[in-house]
Each structure stands twice: as structure tokens, then as C-alpha cells.
Protein backbone atom coordinates (compact mmCIF):
# COMPACT_ATOMS: atom_id res chain seq x y z
CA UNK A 1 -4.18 -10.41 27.35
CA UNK A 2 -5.52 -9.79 24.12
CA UNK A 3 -4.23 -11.42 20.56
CA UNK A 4 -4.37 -9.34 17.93
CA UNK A 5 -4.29 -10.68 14.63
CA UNK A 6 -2.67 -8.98 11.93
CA UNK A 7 -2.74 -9.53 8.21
CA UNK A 8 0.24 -8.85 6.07
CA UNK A 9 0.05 -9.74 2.08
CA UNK A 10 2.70 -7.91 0.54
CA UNK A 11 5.77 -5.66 0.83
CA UNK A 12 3.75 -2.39 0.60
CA UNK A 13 1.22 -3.42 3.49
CA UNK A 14 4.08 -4.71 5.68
CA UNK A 15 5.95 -1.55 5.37
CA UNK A 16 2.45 0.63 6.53
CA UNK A 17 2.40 -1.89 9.31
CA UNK A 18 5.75 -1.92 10.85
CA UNK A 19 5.26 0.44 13.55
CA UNK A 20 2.09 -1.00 14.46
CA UNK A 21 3.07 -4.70 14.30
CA UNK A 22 6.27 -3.32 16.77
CA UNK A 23 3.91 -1.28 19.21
CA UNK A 24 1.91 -4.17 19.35
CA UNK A 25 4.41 -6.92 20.00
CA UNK A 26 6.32 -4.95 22.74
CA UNK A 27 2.74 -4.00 24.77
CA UNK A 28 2.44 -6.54 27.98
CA UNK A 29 -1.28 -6.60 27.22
CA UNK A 30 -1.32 -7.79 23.88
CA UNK A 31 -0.10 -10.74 21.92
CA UNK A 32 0.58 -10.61 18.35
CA UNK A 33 -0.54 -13.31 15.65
CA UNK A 34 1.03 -12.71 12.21
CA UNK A 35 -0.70 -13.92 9.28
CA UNK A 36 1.17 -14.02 6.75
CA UNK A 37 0.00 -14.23 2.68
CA UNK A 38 -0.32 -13.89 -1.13
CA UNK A 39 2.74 -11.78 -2.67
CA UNK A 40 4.99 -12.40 0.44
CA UNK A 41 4.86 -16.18 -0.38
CA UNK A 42 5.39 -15.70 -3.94
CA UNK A 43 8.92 -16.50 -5.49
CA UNK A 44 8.05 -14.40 -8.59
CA UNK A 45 7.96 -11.32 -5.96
CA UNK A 46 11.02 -11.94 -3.92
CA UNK A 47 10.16 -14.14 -1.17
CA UNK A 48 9.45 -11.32 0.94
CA UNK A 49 8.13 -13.00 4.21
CA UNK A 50 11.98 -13.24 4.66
CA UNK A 51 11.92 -9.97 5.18
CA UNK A 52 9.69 -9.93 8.26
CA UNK A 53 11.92 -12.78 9.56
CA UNK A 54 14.58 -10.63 9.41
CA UNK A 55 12.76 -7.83 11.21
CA UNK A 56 12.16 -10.34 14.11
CA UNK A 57 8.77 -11.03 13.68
CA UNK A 58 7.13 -15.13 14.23
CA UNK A 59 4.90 -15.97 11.51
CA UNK A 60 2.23 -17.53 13.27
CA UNK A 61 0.39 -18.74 9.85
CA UNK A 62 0.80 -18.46 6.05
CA UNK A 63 -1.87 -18.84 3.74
CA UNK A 64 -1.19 -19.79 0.23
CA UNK A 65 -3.45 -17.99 -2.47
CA UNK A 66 -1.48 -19.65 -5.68
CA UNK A 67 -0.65 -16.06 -7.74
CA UNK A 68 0.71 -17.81 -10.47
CA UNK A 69 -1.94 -15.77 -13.07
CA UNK A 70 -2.52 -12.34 -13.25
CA UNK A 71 -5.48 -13.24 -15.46
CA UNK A 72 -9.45 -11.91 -14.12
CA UNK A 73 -10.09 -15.51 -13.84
CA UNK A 74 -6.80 -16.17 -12.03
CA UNK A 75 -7.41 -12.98 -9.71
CA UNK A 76 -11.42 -14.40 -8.93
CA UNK A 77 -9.84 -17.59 -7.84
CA UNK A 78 -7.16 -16.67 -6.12
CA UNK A 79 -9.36 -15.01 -3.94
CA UNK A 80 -11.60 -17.82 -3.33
CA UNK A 81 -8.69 -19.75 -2.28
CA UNK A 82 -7.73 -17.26 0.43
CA UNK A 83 -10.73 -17.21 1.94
CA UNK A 84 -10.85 -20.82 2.25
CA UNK A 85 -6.76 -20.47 3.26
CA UNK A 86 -8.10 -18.05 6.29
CA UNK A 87 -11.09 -19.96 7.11
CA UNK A 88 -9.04 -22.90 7.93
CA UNK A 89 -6.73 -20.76 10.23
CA UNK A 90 -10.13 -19.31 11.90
CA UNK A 91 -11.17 -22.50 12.73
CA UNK A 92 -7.95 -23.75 14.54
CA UNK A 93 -7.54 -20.12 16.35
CA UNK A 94 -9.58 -17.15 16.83
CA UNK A 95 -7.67 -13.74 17.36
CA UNK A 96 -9.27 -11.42 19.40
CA UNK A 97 -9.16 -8.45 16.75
CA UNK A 98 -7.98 -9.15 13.44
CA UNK A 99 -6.23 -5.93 12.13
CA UNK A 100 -7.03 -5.50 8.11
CA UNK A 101 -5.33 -2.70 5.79
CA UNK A 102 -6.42 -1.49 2.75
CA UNK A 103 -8.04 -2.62 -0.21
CA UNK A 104 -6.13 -5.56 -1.91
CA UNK A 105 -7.85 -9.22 -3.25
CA UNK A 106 -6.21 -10.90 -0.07
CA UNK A 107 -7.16 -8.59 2.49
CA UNK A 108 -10.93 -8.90 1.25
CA UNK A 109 -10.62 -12.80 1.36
CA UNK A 110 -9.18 -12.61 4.95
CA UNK A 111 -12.26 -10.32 6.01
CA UNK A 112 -14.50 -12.46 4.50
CA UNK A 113 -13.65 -15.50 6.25
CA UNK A 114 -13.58 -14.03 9.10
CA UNK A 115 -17.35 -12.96 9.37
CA UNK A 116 -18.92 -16.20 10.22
CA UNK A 117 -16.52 -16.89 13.14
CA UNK A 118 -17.74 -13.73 14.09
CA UNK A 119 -14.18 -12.08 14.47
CA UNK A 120 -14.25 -8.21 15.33
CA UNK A 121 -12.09 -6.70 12.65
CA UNK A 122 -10.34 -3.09 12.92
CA UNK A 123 -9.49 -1.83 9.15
CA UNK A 124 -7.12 1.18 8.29
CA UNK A 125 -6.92 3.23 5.52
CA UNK A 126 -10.64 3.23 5.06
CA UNK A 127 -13.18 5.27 3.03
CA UNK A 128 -10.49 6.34 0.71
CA UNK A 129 -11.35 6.56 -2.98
CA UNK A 130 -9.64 5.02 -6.19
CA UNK A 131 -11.68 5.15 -9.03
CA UNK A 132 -9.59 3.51 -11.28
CA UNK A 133 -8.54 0.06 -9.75
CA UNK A 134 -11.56 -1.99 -8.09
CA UNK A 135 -9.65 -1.91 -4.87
CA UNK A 136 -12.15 0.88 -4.55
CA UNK A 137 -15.01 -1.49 -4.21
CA UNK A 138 -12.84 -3.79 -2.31
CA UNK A 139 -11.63 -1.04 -0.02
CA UNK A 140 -15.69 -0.14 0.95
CA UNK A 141 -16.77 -3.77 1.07
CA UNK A 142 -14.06 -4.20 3.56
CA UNK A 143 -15.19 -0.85 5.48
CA UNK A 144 -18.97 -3.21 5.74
CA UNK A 145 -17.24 -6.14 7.39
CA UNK A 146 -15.42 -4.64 9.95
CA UNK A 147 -16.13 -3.53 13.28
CA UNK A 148 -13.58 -0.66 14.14
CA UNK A 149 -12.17 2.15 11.71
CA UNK A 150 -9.42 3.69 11.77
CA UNK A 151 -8.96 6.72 9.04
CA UNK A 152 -6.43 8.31 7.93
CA UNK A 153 -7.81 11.77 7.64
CA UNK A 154 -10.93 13.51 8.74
CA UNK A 155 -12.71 13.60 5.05
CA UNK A 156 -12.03 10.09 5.03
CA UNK A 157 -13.50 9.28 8.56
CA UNK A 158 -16.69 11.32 6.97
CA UNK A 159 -16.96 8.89 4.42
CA UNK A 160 -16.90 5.67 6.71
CA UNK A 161 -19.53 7.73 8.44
CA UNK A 162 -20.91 8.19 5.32
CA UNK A 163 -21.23 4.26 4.73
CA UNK A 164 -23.54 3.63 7.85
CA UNK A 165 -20.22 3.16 10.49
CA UNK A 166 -21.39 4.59 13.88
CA UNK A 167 -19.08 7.79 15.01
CA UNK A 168 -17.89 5.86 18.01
CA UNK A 169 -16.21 3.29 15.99
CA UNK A 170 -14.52 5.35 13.81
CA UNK A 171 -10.82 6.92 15.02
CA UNK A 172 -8.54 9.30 13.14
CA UNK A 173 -4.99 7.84 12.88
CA UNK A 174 -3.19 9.23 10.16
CA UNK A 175 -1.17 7.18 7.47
CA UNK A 176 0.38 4.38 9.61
CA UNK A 177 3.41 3.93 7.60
CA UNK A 178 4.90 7.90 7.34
CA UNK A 179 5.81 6.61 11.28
CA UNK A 180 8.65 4.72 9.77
CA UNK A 181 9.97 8.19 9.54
CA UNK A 182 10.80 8.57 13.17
CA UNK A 183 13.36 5.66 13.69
CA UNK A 184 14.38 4.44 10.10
CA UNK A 185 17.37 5.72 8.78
CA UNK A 186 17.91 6.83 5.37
CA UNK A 187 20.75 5.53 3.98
CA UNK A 188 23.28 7.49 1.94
CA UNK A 189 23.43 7.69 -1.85
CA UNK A 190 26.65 5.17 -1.91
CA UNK A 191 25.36 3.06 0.25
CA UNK A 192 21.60 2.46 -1.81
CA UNK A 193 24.90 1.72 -4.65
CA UNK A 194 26.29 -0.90 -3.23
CA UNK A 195 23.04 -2.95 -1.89
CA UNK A 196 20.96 -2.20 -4.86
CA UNK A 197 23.54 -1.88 -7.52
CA UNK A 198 22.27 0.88 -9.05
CA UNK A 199 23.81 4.49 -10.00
CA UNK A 200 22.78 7.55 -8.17
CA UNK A 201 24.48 10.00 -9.57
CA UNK A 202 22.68 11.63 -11.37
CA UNK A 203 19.68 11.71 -9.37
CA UNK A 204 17.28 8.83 -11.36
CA UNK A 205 13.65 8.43 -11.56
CA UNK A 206 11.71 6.48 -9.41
CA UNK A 207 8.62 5.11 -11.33
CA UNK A 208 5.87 2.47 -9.13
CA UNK A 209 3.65 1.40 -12.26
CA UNK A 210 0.83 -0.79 -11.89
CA UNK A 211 -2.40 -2.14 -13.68
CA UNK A 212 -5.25 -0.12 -13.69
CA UNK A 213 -7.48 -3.03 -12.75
CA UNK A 214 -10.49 -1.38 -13.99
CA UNK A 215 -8.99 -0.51 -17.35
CA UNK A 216 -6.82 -3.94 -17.72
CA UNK A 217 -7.62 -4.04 -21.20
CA UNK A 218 -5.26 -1.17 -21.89
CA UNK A 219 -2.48 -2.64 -19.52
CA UNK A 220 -0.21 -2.22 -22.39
CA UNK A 221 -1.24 0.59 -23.76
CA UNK A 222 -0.78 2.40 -20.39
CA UNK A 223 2.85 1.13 -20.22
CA UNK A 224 3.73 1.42 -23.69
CA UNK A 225 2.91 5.11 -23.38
CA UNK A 226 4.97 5.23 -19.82
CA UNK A 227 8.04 3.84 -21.57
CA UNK A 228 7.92 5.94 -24.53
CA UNK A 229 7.93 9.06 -22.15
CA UNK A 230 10.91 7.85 -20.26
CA UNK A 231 12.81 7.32 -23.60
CA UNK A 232 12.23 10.95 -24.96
CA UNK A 233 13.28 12.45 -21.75
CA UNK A 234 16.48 9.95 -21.81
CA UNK A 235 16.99 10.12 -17.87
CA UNK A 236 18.19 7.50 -15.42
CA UNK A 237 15.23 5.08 -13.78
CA UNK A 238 14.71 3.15 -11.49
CA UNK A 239 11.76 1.08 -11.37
CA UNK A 240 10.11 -1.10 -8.87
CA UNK A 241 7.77 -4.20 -9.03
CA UNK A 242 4.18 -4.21 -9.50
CA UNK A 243 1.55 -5.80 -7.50
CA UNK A 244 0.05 -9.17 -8.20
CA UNK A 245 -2.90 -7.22 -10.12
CA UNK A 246 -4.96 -8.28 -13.40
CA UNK A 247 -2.42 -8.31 -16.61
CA UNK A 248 0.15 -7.25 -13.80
CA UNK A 249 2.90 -9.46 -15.66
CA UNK A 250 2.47 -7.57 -19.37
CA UNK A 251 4.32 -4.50 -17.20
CA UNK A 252 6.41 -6.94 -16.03
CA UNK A 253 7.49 -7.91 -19.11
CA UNK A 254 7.95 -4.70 -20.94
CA UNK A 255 9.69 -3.58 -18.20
CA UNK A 256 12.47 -6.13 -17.89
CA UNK A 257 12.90 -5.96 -22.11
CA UNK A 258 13.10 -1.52 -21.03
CA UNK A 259 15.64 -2.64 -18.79
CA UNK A 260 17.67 -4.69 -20.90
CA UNK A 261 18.31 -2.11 -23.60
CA UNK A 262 19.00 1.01 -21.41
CA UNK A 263 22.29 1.20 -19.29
CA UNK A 264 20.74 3.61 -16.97
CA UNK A 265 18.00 1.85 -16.01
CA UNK A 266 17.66 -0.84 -13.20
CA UNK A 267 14.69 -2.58 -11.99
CA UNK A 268 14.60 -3.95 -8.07
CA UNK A 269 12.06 -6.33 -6.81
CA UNK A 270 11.87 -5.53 -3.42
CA UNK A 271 13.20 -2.56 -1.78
CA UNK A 272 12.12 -2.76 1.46
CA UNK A 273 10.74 0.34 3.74
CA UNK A 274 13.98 1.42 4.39
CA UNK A 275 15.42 1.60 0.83
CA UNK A 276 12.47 2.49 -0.69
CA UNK A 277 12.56 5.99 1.44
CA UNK A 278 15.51 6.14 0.77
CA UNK A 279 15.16 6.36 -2.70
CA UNK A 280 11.93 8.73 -2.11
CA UNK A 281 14.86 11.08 -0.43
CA UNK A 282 17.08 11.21 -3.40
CA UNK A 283 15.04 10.69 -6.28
CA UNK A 284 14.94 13.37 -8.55
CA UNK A 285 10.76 12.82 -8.90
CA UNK A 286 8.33 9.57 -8.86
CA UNK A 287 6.59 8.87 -11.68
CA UNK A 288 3.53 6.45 -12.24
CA UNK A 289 0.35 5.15 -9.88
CA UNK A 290 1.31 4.00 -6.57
CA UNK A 291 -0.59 5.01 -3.35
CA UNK A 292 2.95 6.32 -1.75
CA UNK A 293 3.06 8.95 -4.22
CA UNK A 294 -0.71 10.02 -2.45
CA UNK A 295 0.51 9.29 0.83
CA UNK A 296 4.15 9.13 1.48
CA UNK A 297 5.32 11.25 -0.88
CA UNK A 298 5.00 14.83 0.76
CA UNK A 299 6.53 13.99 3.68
CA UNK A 300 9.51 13.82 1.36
CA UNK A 301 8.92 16.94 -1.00
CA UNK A 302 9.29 14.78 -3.80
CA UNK A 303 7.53 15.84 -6.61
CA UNK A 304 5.30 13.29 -8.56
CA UNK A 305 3.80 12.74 -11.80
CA UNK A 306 0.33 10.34 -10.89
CA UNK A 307 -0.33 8.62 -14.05
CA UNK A 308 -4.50 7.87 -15.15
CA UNK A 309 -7.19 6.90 -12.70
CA UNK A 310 -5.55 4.10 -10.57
CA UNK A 311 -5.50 6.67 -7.72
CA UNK A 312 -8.16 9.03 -9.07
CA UNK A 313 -10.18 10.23 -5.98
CA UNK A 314 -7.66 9.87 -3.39
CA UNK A 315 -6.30 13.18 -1.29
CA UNK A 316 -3.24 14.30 -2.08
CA UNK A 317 -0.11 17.40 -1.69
CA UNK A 318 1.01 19.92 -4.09
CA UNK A 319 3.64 18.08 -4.66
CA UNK A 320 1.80 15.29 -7.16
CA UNK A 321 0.86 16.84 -10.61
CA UNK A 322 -1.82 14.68 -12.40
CA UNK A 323 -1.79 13.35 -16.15
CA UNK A 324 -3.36 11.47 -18.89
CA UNK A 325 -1.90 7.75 -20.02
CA UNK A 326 -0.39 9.40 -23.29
CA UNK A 327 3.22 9.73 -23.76
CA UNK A 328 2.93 13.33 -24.28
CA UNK A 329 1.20 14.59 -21.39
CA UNK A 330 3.63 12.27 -19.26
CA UNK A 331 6.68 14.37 -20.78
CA UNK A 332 4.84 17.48 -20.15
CA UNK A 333 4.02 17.14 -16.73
CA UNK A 334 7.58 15.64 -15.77
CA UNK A 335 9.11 18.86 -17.16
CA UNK A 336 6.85 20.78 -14.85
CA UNK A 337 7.72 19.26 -11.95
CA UNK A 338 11.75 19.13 -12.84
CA UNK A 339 11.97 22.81 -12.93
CA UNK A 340 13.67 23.87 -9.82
CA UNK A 341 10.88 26.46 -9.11
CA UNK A 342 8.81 23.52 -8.52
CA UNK A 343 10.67 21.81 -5.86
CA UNK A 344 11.37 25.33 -4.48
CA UNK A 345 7.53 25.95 -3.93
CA UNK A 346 7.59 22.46 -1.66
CA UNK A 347 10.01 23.73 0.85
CA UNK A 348 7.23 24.03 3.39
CA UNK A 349 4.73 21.34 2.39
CA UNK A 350 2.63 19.52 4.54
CA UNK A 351 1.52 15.85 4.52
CA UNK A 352 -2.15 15.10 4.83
CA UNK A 353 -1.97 12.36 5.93
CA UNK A 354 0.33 13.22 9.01
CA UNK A 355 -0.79 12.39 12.67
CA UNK A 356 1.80 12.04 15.54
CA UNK A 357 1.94 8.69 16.19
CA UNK A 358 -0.55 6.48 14.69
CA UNK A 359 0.22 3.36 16.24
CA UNK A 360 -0.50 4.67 19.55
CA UNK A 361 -3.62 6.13 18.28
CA UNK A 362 -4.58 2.40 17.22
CA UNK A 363 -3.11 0.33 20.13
CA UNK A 364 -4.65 2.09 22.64
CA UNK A 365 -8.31 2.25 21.29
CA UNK A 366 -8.05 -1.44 20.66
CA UNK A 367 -7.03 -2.38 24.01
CA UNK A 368 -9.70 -0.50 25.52
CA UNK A 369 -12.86 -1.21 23.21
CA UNK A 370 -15.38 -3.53 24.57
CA UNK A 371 -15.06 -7.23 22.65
CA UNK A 372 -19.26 -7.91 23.07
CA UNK A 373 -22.30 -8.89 21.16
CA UNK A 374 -22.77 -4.67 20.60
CA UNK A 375 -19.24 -4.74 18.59
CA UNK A 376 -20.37 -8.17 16.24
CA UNK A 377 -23.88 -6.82 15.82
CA UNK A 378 -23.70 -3.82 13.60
CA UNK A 379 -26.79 -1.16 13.00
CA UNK A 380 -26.48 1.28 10.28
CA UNK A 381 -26.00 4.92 11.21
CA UNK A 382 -28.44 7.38 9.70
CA UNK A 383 -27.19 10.59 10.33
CA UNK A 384 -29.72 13.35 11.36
């Protein structure tokens, strides 16, 4: 039996991982160790290792990475801390395969510490691009520590290749989390009401801001501009949280004050998979920078306004029109996308980032790939 380590740091990452962490808890041959860290441990973001509690998962270990500034000097720490956090779990127990997504802080600390115990690592949602946020470099330095790839579309399996990854090592998946679609339900319009307490009718806006960590300076600038838009167009919002990102509390902020002063307006701090497609179903469009308006969003035909760089580079559906920070292009693309001959021409849209099943794809190559020296000891590929 093999125990497969999987690290979870925040509601977004848990969500992509559902499927995966359930395929790989009910498979006889595998044993699942849930690490469990940053954002999920944070009161200031909901408490949301509850959450997996609730979805019947054991938390095998939790790893404090103290998120209490969103400052660059808070952010360079906090990330020190982690990898000392997961170097003390590495020590105590070993996973076979430690499972990594993405490109946030926490998930770089956890790779890190793992190197020196030599701990094969499989990563998903590599060699995607996001020039804007310095998850980009975290995303590729990530890609260099780990041992198995798993990609979420051919270009970006190219990439890893790309990086010096041998072929063999690198697997096609698709985007792990649109496999919530198959067995969560969406919930009806009165019934995101009650839970939420929020109005549906009518159909609000669903804006996912955060900092453009390579442009923090402008933080408020960029969400100045954002609210300004929103108050011209005079529409219903709702907004959700941001990440634990540099100056990720100045949207915070401005936010909650936005909230306070507009009766059609709500903010929620965690939605959870199931009511945040949910609202992706009913939403009139999503506005702002969030990697589900790449990724999840087509699957949904919900036409999206992507704000600046923060996902600059990244593949996406015809769904997602692209603008500037400035409070005029914002109001000029939304009225683009609210014309019903726009959500007419998505009728037939395809996702991207669509395979059938991922977590089979994922669980089954793990289970079979040789755990020897010839996985730790990476050569570079130099294609011919």
C-alpha cells in the first residue's frame, strides 16, 4: 500500500482536489495523508479546515505558517516558516508521493522541504503562465522540484517539457476540479438565499478580486478602479474573499466599507465548491482575476470580465473578455459581455481544460510509477 500525501492550503486548492483526495481515499491500494495548512488554519479566512472535516476527511497534520501580514516581508517569512512547519512533519513521516497543486507561497514551502528527504512529488496544474502575480515563478520552481507532472492541457504539458521534464513523467489530466461537476449538485437560487443570505433575484455579479502580487504597489489603485466600475453600472454583487497575497487586506478593507454602503451588495468568506458553482450557474457574469474564471468558468458559459495581468498568459474560452485596471475599460467590457448576443454565442462552448476524469488519470499513473533512485535523480531533457 502506498501513502500518498496530499497538500491542501486553502479553499480554492481543496475544492480542485476533492475528487482526487475521494478517488484516493476509497482505492484499497492507497492510503491518504492530509496535510493540512496556511489559509485553512486562518480565523481571518473562515476556519476552513472545518470544511474538510465536514467532507469526512482525517487531517493527518497541520502546519501553521502565521498569515497574520499580508506585507512582502510578512509573505517572505511566512514562507520560511512553512518550510520549517513541513520539514518537521517529513521528519516524523515520509509519504510515499506527496501530491502538490499549483503555484501558491505554501505549496512552494511544502516542496521545498520536501527535497532533502528526498520525497517524489507529483504537481498539477503545471507549466501554466501568470505574468502578473509571482505565482508564475513559484508555479515553475515547483515544476523543478517535482518528480511527476500532471498538466492540464497539451500546450501546457509542452511547456513542462519545455523546462527540462522528461516526456515519460509528464501526463495530461485536465483541470482536476471541473470533476466536481459530475456528482455536486447545484443548488437552487432560494436555496444559495437562505444559506448565504444574499438576494438572487436579480441575477448579481460575482467578482473574485485579488492582489496582483507583482504590481502590489497599485493594490489600491486596482480596486479603487474595480469599485468605481461596479458603482456606475449600479448592479447587485456579490463578492468573495481574497487570498492571503501581498497588500491582500487593503481589498479587504475597501471591500467590506463597498459593502457597508450598498444594499445590494454582500460579501461571503467562504463559499465552498458547491456554492461557489452554484453561484457560477446563476450569476449574471464574473468579474475580476481569479484562475476559475480561466478554468472553471466555460464549463458554465458564464461570461467574464479578467481584470490586468494577474492571469495574463494563462489559456482561456471565449467566454472571458480581457481589460485594463481603469474604471472605464471595466464598464466597457462588462457591457459587452451583458448583451444577450454574447451569452447567445456561448451556447456551444467548450472548456479547455476538460478531460474525462482526471482523478483517474492521476491515481492510476501514481500507483503504477516506479518509487526508485531513477524517479529522485532527475536529468534534464534536451529535446532533439
Amino acid at each position: 500500500m502506498r501513502t500518498i500525501g496530499v497538500v491542501t492550503v486553502a479553499r480554492s486548492d481543496f475544492g480542485i482536489l476533492l475528487p482526487l483526495l475521494k478517488k484516493i481515499k476509497s482505492d484499497p491500494d492507497l492510503k491518504l495523508y492530509l496535510i493540512v495548512s496556511g489559509m485553512h488554519l486562518s480565523p481571518e479566512f473562515g476556519l476552513t479546515y472545518l470544511d474538510i472535516e465536514n467532507h469526512g476527511f482525517q487531517i493527518d497534520e497541520k502546519v501553521e505558517m502565521n498569515l497574520s501580514s499580508h506585507s512582502p516581508e510578512g509573505i517572505a517569512k511566512a514562507t520560511g516558516l512553512g518550510i520549517i512547519g513541513f520539514a518537521q512533519i517529513f521528519s516524523r513521516f515520509r509519504p510515499d508521493i506527496l501530491i502538490i497543486l499549483g503555484d501558491r507561497f505554501e505549496m512552494f514551502s511544502a516542496a521545498s522541504a520536501a527535497l532533502p528527504f528526498k520525497i517524489p512529488i507529483a504537481h498539477i496544474h503545471g507549466g501554466e503562465v501568470t505574468y502578473g502575480a509571482f505565482d508564475d515563478s513559484l508555479r515553475h520552481s515547483i515544476t523543478k522540484l517535482s518528480h511527476i507532472h500532471f498538466a492540464t492541457t497539451y500546450e501546457y504539458s509542452m511547456r513542462i517539457c519545455k523546462m527540462g521534464e522528461y516526456p515519460s513523467r509528464i501526463f495530461i489530466s485536465g483541470a482536476p476540479g471541473l470533476e466536481n461537476l459530475n456528482d455536486i449538485r447545484i443548488m437552487e437560487p432560494y436555496e444559495i438565499e437562505q444559506k448565504y443570505k444574499i438576494k438572487m433575484n436579480p441575477k448579481p455579479l460575482l467578482i473574485t478580486f485579488h492582489p496582483v502580487t507583482l504590481e502590489y504597489e497599485q493594490t489600491e489603485f486596482h480596486i479603487n478602479e474595480l469599485l468605481k466600475a461596479l458603482d456606475v453600472l449600479n448592479m447587485p454583487v456579490v463578492f468573495t474573499m481574497p487570498n492571503a497575497d501581498t497588500y491582500g487586506r487593503i481589498i479587504i478593507d475597501k471591500i467590506n466599507k463597498y459593502v457597508k454602503k450598498h444594499s445590494s451588495s454582500w460579501i461571503i468568506d467562504n463559499f465552498g465548491t458547491q456554492g461557489y458553482f452554484s453561484m457560477m450557474t446563476y450569476a449574471r457574469a464574473m468579474v475580476g482575476n481569479s484562475s476559475s474564471g480561466m478554468i472553471e468558468s466555460a464549463s458554465f458559459r458564464l461570461p467574464v470580465i479578467n481584470i490586468g495581468n494577474r492571469q495574463k498568459g494563462r489559456i482561456y474560452a471565449e467566454n472571458v473578455i480581457n481589460t485594463g485596471y481603469h474604471s472605464d475599460e471595466i464598464i466597457n467590457g462588462l457591457k459587452k459581455v451583458l448583451e444577450p448576443s454574447f451569452k447567445e454565442s456561448l451556447k456551444e462552448l467548450k472548456n479547455p481544460y476538460y478531460q474525462k476524469s482526471p482523478s483517474n488519470i492521476i491515481v492510476n499513473n501514481i500507483k503504477k510509477i516506479s518509487l526508485d533512485e531513477k524517479l529522485i535523480i532527475k536529468k534534464f531533457y534536451d529535446k532533439k
